[in-house]
C-alpha atoms as a PDB file:
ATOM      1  CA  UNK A   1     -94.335   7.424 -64.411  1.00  0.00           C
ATOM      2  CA  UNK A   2     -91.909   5.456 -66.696  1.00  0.00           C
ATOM      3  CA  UNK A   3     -90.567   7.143 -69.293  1.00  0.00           C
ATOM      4  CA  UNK A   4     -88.362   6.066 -72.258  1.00  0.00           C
ATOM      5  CA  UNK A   5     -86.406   8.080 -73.568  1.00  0.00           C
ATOM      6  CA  UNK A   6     -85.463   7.518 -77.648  1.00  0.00           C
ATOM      7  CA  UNK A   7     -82.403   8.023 -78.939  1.00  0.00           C
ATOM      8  CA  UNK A   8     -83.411  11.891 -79.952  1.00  0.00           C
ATOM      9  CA  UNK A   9     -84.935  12.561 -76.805  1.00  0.00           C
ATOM     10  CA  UNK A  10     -81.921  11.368 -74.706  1.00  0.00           C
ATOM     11  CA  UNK A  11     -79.496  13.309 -76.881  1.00  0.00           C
ATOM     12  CA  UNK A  12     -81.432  16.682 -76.701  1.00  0.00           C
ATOM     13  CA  UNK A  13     -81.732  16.060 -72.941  1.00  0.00           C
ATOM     14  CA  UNK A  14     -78.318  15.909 -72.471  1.00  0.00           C
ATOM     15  CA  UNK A  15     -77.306  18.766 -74.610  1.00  0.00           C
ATOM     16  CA  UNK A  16     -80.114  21.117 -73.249  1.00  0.00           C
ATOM     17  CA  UNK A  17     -81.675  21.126 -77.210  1.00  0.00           C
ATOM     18  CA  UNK A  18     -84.957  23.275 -77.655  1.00  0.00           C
ATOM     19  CA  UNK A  19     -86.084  20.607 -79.502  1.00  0.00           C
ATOM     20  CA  UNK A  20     -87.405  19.150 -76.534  1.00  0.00           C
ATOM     21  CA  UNK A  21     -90.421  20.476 -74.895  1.00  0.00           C
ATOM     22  CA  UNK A  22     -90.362  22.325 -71.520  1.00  0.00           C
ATOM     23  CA  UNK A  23     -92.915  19.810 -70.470  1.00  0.00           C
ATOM     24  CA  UNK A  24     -91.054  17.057 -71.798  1.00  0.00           C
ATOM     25  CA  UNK A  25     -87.975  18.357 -70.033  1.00  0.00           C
ATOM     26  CA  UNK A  26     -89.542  18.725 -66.502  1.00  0.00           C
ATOM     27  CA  UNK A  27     -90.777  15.117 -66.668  1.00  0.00           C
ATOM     28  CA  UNK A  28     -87.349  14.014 -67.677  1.00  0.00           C
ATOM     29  CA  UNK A  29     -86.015  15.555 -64.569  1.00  0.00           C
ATOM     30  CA  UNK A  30     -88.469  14.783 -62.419  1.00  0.00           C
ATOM     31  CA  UNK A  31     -86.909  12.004 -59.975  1.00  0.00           C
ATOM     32  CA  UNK A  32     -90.283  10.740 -59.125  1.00  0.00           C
ATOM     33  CA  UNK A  33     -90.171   9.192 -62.492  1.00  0.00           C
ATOM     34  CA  UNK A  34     -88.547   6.407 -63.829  1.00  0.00           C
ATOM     35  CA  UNK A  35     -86.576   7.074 -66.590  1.00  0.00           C
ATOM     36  CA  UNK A  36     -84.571   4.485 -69.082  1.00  0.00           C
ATOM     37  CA  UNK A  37     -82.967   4.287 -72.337  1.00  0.00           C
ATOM     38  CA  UNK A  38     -82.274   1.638 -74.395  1.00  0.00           C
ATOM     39  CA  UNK A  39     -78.936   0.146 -75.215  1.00  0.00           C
ATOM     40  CA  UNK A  40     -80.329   0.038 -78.577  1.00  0.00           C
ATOM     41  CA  UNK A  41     -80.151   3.781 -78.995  1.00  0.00           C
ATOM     42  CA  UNK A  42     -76.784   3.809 -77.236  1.00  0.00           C
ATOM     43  CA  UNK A  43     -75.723   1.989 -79.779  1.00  0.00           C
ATOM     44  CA  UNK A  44     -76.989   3.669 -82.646  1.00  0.00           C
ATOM     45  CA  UNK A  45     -75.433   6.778 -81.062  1.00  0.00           C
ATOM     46  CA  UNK A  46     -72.340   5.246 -80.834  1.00  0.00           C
ATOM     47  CA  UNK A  47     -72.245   3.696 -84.587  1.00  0.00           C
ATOM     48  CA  UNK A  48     -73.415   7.580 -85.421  1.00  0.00           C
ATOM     49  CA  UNK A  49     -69.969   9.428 -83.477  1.00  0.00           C
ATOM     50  CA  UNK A  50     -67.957   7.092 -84.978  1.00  0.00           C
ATOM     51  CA  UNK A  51     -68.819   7.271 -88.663  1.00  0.00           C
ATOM     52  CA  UNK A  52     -69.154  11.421 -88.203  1.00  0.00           C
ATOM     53  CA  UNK A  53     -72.685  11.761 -88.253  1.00  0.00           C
ATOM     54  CA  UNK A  54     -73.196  12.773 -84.207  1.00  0.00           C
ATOM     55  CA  UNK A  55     -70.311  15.086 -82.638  1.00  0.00           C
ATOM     56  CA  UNK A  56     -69.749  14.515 -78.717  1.00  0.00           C
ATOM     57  CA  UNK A  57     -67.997  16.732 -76.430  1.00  0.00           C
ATOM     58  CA  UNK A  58     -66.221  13.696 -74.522  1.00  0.00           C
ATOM     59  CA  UNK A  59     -65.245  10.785 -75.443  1.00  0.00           C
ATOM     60  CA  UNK A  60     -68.159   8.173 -76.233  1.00  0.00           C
ATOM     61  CA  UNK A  61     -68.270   5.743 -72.814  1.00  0.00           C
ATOM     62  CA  UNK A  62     -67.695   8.766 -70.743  1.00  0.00           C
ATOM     63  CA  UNK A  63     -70.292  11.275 -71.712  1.00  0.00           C
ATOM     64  CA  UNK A  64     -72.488   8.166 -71.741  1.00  0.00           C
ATOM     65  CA  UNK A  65     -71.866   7.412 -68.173  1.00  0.00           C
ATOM     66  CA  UNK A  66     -71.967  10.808 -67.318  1.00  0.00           C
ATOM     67  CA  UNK A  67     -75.283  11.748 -68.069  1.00  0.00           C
ATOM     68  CA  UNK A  68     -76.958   8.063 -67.560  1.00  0.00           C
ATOM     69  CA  UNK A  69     -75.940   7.899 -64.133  1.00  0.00           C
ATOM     70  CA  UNK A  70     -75.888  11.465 -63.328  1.00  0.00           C
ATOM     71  CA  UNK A  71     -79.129  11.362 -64.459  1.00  0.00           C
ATOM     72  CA  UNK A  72     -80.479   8.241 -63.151  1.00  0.00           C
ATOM     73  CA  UNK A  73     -81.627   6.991 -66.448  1.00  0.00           C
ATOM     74  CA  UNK A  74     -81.719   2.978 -66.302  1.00  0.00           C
ATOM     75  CA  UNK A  75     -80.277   1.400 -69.652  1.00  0.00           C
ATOM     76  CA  UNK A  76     -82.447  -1.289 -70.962  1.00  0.00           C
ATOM     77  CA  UNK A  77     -81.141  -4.503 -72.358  1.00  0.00           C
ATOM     78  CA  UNK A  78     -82.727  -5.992 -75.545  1.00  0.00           C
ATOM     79  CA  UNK A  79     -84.044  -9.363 -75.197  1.00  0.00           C
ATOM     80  CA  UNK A  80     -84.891 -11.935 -77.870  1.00  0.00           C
ATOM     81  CA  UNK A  81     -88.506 -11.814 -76.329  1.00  0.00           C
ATOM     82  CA  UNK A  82     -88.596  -7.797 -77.325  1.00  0.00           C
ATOM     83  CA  UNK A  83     -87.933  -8.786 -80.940  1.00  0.00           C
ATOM     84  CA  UNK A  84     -91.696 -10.212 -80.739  1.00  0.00           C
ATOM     85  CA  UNK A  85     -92.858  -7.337 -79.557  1.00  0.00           C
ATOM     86  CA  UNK A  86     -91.176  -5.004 -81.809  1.00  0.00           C
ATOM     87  CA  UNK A  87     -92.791  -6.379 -84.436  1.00  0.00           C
ATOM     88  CA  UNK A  88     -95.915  -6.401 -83.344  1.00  0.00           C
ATOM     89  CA  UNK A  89     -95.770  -2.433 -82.873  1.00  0.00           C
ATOM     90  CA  UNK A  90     -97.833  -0.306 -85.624  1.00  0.00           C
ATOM     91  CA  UNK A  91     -95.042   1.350 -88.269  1.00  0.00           C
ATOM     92  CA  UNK A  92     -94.748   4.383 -85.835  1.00  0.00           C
ATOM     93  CA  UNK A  93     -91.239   5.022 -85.056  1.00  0.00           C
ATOM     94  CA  UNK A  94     -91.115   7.916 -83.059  1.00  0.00           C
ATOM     95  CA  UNK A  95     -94.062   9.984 -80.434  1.00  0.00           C
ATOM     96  CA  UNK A  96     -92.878  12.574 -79.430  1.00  0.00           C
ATOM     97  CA  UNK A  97     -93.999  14.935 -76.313  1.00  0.00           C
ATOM     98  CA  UNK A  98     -95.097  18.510 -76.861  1.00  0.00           C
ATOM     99  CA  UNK A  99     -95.801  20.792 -74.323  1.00  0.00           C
END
């Protein structure tokens, strides 16, 4: 299964939140699946820390690279082409797994 993971989803992976669902969880750390994140939401996380809306226990790049390649999670690129698509999407920002 490929999963990607929004910019909530990644960050209450990563600090163990109950915000995200047992079931969501297991699938998350299930390395049978496929599991990404977008440098979009990297981004946004990273505009967040440094205008004091998100506190990180490490410094920015490093937590980053510790949990996206402890974890395995892929980062996706944006491409002009996803632009298109973005658009196209219905005004739903966010689904989010319950379990």
């Amino acid at each position: 299964m490929n999963l990607l993971l929004d910019t909530h989803v990644f960050l209450w992976f990563i600090s163990g939140s109950s915000e995200l669902s047992p079931y969501a969880r297991a699938l998350i750390e299930d390395e049978e699946n496929d599991r990404y994140v977008s440098v979009a939401s990297l981004w946004e996380m990273a505009i967040k820390v440094s205008i004091g809306k998100l506190d990180v226990p490490l410094p920015f790049t490093r937590l980053v690279r510790q949990h996206v390649t402890g974890n395995a999670i892929e980062v996706l690129q944006v491409e002009p082409e996803h632009l298109d698509e973005q658009r196209a999407l219905p005004s739903v920002t966010r689904i989010r797994l319950i379990g």
